[in-house]
C-alpha atoms as a PDB file:
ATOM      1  CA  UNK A   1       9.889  -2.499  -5.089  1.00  0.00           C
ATOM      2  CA  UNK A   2      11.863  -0.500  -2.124  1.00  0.00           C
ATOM      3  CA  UNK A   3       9.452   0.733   0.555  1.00  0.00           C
ATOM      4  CA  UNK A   4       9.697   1.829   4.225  1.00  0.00           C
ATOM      5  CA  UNK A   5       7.361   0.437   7.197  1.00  0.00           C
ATOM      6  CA  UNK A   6       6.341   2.658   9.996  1.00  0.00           C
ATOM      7  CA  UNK A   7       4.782   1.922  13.318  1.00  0.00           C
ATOM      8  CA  UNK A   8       3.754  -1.667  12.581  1.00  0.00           C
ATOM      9  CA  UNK A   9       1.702  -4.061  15.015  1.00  0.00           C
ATOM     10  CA  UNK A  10       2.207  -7.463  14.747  1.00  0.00           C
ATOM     11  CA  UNK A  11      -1.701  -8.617  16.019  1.00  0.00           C
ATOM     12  CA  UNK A  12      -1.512 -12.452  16.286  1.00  0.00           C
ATOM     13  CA  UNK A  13      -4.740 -15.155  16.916  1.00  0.00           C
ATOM     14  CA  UNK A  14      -4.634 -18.580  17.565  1.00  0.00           C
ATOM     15  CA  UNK A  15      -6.879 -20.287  15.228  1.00  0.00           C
ATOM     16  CA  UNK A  16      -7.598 -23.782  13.770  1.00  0.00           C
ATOM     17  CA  UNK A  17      -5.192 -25.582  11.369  1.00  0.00           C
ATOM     18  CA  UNK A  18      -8.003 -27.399   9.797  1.00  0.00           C
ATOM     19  CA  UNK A  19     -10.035 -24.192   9.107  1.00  0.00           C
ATOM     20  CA  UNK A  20      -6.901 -22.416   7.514  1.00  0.00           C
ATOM     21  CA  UNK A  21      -5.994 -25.594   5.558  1.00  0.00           C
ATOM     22  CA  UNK A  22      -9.599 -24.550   3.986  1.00  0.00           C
ATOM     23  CA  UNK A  23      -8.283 -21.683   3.216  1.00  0.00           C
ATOM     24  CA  UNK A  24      -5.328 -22.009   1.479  1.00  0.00           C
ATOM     25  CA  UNK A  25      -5.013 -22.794  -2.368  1.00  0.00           C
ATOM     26  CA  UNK A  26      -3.357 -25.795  -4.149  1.00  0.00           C
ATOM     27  CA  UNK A  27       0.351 -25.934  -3.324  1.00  0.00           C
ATOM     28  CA  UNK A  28       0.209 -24.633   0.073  1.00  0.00           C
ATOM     29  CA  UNK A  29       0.696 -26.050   3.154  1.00  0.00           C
ATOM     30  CA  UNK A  30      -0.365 -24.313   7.208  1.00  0.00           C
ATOM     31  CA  UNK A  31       3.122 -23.727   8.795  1.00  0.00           C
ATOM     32  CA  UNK A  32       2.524 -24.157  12.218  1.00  0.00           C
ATOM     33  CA  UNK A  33       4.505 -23.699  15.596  1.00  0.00           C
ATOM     34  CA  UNK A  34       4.022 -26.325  17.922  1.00  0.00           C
ATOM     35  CA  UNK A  35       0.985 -27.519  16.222  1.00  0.00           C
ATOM     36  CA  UNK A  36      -0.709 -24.343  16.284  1.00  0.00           C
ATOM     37  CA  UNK A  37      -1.745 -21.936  13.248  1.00  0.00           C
ATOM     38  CA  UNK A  38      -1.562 -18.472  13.785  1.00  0.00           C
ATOM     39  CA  UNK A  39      -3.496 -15.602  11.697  1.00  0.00           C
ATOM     40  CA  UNK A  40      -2.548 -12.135  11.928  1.00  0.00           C
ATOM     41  CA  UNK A  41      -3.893  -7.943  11.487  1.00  0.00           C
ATOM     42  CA  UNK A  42      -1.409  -5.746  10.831  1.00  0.00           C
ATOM     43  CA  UNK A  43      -1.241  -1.921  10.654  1.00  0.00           C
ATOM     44  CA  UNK A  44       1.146   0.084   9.229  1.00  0.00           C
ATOM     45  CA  UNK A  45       2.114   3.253   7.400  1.00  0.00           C
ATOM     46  CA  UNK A  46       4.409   2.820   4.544  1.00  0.00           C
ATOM     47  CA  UNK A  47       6.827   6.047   2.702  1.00  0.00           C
ATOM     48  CA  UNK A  48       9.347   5.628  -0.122  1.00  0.00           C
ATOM     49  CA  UNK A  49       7.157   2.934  -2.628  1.00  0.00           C
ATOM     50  CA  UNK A  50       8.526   3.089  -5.425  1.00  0.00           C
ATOM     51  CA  UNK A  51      10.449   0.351  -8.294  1.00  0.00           C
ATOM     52  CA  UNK A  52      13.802  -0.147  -6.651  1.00  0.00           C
ATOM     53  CA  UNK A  53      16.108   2.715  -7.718  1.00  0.00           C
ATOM     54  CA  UNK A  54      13.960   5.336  -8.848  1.00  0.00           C
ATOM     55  CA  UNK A  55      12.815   8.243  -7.062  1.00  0.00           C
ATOM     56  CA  UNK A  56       9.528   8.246  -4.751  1.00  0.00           C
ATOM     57  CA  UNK A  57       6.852  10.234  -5.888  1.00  0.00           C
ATOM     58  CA  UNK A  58       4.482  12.730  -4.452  1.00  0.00           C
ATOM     59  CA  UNK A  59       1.135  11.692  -3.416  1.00  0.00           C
ATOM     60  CA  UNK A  60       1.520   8.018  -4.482  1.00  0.00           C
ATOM     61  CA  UNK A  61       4.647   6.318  -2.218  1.00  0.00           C
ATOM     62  CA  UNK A  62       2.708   7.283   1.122  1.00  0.00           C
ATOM     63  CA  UNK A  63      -0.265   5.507   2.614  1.00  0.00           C
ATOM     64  CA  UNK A  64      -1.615   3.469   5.409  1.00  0.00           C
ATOM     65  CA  UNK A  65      -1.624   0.323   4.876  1.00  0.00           C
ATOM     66  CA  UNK A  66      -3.105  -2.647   6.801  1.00  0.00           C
ATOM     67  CA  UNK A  67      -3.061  -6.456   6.308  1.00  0.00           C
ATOM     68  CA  UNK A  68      -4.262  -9.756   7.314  1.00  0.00           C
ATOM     69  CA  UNK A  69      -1.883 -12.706   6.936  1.00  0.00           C
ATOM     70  CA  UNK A  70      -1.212 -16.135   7.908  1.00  0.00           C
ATOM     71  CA  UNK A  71       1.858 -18.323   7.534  1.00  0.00           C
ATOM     72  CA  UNK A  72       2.499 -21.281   4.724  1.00  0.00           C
ATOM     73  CA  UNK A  73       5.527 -23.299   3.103  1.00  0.00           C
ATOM     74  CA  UNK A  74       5.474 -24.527  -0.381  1.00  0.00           C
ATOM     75  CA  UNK A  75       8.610 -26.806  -1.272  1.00  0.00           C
ATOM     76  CA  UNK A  76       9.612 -26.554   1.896  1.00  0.00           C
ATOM     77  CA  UNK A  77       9.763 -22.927   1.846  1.00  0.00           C
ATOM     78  CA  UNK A  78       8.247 -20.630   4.702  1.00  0.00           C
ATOM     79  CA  UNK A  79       6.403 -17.671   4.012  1.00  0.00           C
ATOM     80  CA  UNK A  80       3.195 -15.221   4.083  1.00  0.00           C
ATOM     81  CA  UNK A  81      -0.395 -15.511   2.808  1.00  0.00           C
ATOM     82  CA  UNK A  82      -2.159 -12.676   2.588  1.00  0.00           C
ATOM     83  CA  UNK A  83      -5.878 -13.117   2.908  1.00  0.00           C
ATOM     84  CA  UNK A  84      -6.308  -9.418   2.028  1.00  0.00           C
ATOM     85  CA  UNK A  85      -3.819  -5.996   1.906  1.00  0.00           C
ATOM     86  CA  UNK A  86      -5.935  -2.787   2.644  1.00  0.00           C
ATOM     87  CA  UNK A  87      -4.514   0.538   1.275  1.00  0.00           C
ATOM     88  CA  UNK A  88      -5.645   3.944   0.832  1.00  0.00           C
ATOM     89  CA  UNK A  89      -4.151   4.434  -2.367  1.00  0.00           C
ATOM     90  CA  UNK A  90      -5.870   3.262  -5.334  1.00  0.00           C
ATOM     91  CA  UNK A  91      -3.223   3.357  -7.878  1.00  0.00           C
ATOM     92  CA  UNK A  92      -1.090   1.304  -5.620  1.00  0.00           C
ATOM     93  CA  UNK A  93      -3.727  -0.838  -5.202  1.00  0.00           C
ATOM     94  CA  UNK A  94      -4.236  -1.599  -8.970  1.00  0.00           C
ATOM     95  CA  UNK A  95      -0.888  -1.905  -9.334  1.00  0.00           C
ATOM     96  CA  UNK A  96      -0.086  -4.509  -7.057  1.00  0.00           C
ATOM     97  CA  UNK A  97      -3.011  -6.207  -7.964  1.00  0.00           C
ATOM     98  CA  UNK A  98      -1.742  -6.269 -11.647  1.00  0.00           C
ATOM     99  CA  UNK A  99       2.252  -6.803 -10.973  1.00  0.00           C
ATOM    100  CA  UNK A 100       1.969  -9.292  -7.652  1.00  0.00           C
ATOM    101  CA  UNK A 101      -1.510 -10.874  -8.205  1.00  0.00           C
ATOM    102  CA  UNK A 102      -1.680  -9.983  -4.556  1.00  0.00           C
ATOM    103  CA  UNK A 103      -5.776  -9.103  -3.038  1.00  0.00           C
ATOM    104  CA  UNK A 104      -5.067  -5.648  -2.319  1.00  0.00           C
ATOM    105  CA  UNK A 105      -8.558  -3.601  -1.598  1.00  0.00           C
ATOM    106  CA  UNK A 106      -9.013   0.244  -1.493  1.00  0.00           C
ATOM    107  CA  UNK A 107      -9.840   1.839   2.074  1.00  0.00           C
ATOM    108  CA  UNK A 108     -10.363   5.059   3.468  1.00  0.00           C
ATOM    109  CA  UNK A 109      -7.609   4.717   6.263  1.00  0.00           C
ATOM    110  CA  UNK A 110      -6.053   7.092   8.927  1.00  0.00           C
ATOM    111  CA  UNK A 111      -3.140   6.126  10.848  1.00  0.00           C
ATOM    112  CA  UNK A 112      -2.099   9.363  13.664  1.00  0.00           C
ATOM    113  CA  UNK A 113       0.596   9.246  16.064  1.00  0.00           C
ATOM    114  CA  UNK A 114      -0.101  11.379  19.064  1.00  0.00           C
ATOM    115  CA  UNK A 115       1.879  10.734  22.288  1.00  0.00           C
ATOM    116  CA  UNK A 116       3.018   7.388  22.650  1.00  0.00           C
ATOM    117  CA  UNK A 117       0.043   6.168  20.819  1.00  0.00           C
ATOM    118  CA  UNK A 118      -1.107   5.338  17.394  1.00  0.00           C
ATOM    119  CA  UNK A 119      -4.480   5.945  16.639  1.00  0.00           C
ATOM    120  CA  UNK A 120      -5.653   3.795  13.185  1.00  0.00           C
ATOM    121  CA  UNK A 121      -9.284   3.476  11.161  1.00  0.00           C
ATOM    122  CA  UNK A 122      -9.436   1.700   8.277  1.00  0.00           C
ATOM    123  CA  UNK A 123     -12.782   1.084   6.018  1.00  0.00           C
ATOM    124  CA  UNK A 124     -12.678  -0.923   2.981  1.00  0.00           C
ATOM    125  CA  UNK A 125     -14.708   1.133  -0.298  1.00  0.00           C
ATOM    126  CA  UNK A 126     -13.351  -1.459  -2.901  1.00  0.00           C
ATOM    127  CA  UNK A 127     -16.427  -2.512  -4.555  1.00  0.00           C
ATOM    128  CA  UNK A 128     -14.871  -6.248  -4.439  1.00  0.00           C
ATOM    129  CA  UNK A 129     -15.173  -6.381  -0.538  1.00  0.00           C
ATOM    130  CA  UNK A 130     -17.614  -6.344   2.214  1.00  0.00           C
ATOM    131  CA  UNK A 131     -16.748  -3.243   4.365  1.00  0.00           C
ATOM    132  CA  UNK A 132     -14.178  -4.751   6.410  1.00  0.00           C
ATOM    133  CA  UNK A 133     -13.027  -2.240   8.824  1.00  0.00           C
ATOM    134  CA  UNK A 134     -10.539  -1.451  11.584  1.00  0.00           C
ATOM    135  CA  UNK A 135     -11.053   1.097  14.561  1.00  0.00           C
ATOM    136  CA  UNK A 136      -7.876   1.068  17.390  1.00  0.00           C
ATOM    137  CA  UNK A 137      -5.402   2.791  18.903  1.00  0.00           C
ATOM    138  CA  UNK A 138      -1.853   0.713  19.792  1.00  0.00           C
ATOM    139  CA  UNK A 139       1.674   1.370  21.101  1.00  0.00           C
ATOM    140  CA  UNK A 140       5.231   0.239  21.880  1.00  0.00           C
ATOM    141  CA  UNK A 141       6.490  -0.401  25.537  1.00  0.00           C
ATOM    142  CA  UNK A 142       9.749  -2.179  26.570  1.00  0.00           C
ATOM    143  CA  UNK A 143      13.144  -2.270  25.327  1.00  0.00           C
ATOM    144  CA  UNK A 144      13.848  -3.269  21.976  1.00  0.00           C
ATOM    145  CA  UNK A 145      14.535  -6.500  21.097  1.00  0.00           C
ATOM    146  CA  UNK A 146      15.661  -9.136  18.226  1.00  0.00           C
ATOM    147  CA  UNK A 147      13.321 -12.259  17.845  1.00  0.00           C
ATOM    148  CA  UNK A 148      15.299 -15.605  18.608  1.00  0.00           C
ATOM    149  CA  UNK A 149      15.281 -18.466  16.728  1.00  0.00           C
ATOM    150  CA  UNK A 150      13.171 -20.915  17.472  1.00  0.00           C
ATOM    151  CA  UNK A 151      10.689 -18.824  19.250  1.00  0.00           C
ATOM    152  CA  UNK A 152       7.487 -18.247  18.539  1.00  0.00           C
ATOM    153  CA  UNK A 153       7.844 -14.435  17.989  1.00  0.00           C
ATOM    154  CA  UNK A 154      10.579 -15.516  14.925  1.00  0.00           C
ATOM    155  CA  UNK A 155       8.817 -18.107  13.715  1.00  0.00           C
ATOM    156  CA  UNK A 156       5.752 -15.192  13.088  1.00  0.00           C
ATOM    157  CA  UNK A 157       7.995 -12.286  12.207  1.00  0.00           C
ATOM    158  CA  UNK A 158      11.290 -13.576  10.081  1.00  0.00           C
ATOM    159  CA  UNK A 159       9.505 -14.588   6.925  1.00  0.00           C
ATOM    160  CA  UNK A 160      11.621 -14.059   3.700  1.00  0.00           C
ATOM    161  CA  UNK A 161       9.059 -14.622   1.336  1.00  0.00           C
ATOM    162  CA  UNK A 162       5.075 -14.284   0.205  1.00  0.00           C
ATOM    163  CA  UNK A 163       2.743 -16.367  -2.225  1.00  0.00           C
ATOM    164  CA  UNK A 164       0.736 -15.128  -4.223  1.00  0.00           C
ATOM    165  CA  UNK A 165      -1.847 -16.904  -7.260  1.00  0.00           C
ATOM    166  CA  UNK A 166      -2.736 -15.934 -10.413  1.00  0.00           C
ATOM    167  CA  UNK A 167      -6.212 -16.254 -11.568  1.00  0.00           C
ATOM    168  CA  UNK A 168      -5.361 -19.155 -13.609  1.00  0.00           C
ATOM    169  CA  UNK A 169      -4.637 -20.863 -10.026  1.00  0.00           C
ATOM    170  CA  UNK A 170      -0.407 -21.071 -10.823  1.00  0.00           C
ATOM    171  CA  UNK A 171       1.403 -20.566  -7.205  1.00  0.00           C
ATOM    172  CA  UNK A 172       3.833 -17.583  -6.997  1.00  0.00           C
ATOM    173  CA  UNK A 173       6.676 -16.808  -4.587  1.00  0.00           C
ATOM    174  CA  UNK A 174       8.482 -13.500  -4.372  1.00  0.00           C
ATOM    175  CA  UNK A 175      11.271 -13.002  -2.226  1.00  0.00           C
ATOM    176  CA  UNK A 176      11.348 -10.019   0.352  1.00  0.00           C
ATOM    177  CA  UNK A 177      14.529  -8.703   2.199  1.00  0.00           C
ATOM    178  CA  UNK A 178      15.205  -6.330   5.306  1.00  0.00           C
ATOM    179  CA  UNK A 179      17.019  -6.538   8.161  1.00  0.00           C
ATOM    180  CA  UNK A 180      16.113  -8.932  11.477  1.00  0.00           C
ATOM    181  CA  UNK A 181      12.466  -7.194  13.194  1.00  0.00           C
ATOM    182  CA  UNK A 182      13.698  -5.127  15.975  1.00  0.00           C
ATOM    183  CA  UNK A 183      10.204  -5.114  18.077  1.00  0.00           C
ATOM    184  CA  UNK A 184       8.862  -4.356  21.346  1.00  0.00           C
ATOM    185  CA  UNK A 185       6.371  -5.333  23.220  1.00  0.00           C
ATOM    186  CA  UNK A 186       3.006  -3.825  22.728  1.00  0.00           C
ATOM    187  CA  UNK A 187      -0.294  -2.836  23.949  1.00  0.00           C
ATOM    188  CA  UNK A 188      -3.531  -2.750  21.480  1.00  0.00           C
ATOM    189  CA  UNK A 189      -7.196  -1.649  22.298  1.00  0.00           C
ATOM    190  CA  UNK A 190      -9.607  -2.970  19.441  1.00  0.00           C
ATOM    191  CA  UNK A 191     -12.667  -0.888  19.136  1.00  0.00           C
ATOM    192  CA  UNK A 192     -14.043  -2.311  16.288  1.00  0.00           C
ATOM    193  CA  UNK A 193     -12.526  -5.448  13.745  1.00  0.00           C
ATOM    194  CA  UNK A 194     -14.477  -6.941  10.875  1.00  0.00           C
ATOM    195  CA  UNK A 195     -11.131  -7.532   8.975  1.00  0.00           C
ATOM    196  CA  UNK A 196     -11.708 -11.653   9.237  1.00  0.00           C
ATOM    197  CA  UNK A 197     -15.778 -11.887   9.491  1.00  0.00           C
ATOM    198  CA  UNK A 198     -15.456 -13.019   5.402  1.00  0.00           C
ATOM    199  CA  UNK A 199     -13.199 -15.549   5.986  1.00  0.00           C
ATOM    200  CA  UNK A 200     -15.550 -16.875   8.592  1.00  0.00           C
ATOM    201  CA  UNK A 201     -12.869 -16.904  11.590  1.00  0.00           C
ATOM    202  CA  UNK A 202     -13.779 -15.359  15.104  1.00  0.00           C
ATOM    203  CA  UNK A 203     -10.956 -13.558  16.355  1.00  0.00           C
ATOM    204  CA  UNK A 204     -10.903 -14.586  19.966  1.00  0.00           C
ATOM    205  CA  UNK A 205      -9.014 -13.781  23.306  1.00  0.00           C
ATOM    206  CA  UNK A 206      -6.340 -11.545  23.469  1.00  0.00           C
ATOM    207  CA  UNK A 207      -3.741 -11.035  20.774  1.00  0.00           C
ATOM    208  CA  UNK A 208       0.048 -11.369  20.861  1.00  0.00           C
ATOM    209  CA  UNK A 209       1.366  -8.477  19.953  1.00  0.00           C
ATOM    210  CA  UNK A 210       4.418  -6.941  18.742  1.00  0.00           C
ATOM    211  CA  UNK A 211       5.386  -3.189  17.862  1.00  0.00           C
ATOM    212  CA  UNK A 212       8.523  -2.306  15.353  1.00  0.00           C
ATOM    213  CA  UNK A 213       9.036   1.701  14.857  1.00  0.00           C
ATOM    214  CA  UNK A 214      10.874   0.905  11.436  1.00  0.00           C
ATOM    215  CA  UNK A 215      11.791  -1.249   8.786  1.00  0.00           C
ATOM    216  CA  UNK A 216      13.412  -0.627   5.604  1.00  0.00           C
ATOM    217  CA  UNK A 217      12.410  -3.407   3.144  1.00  0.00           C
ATOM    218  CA  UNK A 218      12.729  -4.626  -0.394  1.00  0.00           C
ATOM    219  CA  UNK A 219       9.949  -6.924  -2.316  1.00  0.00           C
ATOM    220  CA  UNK A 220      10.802  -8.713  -5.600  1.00  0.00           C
ATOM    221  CA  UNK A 221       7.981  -9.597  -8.316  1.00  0.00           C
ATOM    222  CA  UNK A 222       6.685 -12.774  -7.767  1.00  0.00           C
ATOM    223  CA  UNK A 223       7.659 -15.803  -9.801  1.00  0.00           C
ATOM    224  CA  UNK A 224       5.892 -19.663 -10.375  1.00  0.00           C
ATOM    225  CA  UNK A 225       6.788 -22.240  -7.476  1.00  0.00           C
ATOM    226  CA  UNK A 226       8.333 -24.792  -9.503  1.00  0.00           C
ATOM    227  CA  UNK A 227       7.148 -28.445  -8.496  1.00  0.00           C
END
């Protein structure tokens, strides 16, 4: 799948490697920076979804999308878990659900740019969640930078690859490519977030937070971890 990410926050917690470790399914292990887990909520808009070489199509390669994540090695291997993907279109939805055995949910979602500033709402109506929702308004400020290695902005934004499970409980990996994150620094005001109350995790504090305008990216079906 080739895709295009808009206006994307990076929305990082601290929170408890035990509690994740919960969490996780067979196979995976926390990945943690200096001993500390990290879960994130991230809002986007994505244009151009469609199968790699193929044209987009109208009404279905355009949506908001938002996700909450947290970050896991199998074999050695760092990458993304996604505790849940949020979109607002339902044929995508089923469709990644099918093809990447990833938890994608259905939402009634509006991401508008006005200004500087994004404004973003996001309801889940997927009859397999619980309401989760997301009410905020976020921007960029600062110059634009690369992550460097060895930071803890890398080690949350350069990930390569996500996992995924079946429902017979086998462990999937699929690869993702795009270009190093360009990001700036960002600002975030949270009027409402529900998007972790199933998981049972109290976001607390203030977030780190990260802003990239764009990011071109490619995802390849997943495939079993061999062990």
């Amino acid at each position: 799948m080739a895709q295009t990410w808009h206006d994307l926050l990076f929305a990082h917690w601290e929170v408890s490697v035990e509690k994740m470790h919960k969490l996780l399914p067979r196979g995976l292990e926390i990945d943690t920076f200096e001993s500390r887990a990290w879960i994130g909520v991230v809002p986007f808009r994505m244009s151009g979804v469609r199968l790699r070489g193929t044209p987009a199509v109208p009404g279905l390669s355009a949506f908001p999308e938002l996700n909450v994540r947290t970050y896991v090695t199998a074999g050695g291997k760092p990458g993304v878990w996604f505790f849940s993907l949020d979109a607002a279109n339902r044929i995508a939805v089923e469709v990644a659900r099918a093809l990447f055995h990833l938890p994608y949910f259905s939402a009634r979602m509006r991401s508008e740019a006005g200004g500087d500033e994004i404004r973003y709402v996001s309801r889940r109506a997927d009859r397999r969640g619980s309401g989760e929702s997301l009410q905020m308004k976020y921007g960029a400020g600062g110059k634009y930078v690369n992550a460097k290695p060895g930071t803890l902005e890398y080690f949350l934004t350069e990930r390569y690859c996500l996992y995924a499970e079946r429902p017979d409980k086998t462990l999937l990996r699929g690869e993702i490519h795009h270009a190093p994150w360009t990001l700036q620094t960002a600002r975030a005001e949270f009027g409402e977030n529900t998007m972790t109350k199933a998981l049972g995790i109290e976001l607390r504090g203030e977030p780190m937070l990260q802003f990239s305008k764009l990011q071109e990216v490619v995802v390849w079906a997943p495939k079993a971890v061999r062990t």
